[in-house]
Protein backbone atom coordinates (compact mmCIF):
# COMPACT_ATOMS: atom_id res chain seq x y z
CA UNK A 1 8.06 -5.40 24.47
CA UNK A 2 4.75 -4.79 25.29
CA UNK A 3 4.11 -1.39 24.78
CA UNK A 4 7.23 -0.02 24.71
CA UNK A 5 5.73 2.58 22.23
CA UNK A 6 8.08 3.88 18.86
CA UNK A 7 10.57 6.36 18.89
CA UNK A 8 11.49 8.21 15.67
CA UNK A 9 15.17 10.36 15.51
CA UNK A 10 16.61 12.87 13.53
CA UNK A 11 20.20 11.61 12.07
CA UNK A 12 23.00 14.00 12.45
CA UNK A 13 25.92 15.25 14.89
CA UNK A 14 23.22 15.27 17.77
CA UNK A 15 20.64 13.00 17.24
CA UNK A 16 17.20 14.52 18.14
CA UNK A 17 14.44 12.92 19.63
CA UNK A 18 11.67 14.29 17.54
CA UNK A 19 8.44 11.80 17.68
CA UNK A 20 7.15 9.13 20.48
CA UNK A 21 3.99 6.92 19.92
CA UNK A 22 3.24 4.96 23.09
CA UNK A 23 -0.19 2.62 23.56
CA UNK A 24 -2.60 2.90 21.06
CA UNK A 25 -0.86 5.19 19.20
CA UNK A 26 2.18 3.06 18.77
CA UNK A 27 -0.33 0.23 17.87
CA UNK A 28 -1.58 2.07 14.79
CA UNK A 29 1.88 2.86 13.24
CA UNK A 30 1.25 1.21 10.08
CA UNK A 31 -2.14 0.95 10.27
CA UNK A 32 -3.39 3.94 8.36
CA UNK A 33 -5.77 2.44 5.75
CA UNK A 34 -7.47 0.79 8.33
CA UNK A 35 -7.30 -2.48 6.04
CA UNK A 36 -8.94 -1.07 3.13
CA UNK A 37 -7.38 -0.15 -0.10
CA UNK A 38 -5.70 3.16 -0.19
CA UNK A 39 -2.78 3.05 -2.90
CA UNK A 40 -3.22 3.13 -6.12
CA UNK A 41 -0.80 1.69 -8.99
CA UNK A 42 -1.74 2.34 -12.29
CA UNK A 43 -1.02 1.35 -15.40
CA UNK A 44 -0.70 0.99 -19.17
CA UNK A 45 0.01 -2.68 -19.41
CA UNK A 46 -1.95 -4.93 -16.85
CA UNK A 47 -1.17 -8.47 -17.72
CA UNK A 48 2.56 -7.32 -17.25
CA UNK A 49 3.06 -5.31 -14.82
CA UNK A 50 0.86 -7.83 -12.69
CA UNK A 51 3.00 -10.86 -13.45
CA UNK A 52 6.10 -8.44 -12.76
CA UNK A 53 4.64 -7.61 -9.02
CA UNK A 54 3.82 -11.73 -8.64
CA UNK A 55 7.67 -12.42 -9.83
CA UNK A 56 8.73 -10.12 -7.10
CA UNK A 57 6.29 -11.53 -4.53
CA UNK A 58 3.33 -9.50 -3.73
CA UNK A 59 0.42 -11.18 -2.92
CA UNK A 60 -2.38 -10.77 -4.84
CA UNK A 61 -5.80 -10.99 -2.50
CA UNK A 62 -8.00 -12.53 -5.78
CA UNK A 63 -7.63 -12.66 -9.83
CA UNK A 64 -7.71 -9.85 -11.52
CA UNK A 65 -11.60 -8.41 -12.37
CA UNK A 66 -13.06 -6.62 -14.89
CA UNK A 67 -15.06 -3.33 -13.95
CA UNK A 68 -16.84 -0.86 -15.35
CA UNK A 69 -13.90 1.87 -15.03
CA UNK A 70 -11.35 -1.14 -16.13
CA UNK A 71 -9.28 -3.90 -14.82
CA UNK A 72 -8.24 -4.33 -11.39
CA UNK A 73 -6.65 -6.26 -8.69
CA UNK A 74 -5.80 -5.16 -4.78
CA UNK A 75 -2.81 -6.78 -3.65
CA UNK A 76 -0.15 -6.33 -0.39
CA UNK A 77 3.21 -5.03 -0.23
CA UNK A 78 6.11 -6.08 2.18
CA UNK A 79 4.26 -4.25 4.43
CA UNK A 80 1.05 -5.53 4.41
CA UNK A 81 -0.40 -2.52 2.78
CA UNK A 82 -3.64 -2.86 0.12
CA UNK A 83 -2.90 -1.32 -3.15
CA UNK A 84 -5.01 -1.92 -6.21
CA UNK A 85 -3.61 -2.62 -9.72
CA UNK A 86 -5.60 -0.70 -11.85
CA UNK A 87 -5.55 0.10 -15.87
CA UNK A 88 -8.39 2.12 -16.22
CA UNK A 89 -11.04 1.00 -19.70
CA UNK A 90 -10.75 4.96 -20.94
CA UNK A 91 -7.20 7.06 -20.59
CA UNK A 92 -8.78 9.82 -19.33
CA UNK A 93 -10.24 7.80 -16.52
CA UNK A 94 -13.82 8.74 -17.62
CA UNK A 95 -16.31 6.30 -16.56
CA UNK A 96 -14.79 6.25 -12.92
């Protein structure tokens, strides 16, 4: 339905009608980033924990790359949303 907008309720004895996007609005549910990365997943063990997201099927956008502030590699979840795998070169994230 075109435009039929989103409705969001509140569960319980009497459901309430709490939220309505209609239009444009309802358009940009989901759309928050605006396509650009915005999440970030970091961590300790790269090589793993990126073969761990491809065995559950994310889709990684390109290989991983190395960067001045450490390894990295923006993939989508379910959702479509851009996250970037990151282990960062120093702990303390200095560098970034």
């Amino acid at each position: 339905m075109a435009n039929a907008g989103c409705e969001l309720h509140l569960p319980g004895p009497r459901p309430r009608f709490f939220w309505r996007a209609v239009g444009d609005q309802a358009d940009a549910i989901g759309c928050q980033s605006g396509g650009r990365v915005w999440l970030f997943l970091e961590t300790e063990d790269f090589e793993a924990d990126h073969q761990r997201l491809e065995a559950a099927g994310a889709v990684f956008e390109s290989p991983p790359r190395h960067e001045p502030y450490g390894r990295v590699a923006v993939w989508r979840d379910p959702w479509g949303k851009r996250w970037d795998l990151i282990e960062y070169a120093n702990p303390d994230r200095s560098g970034t």
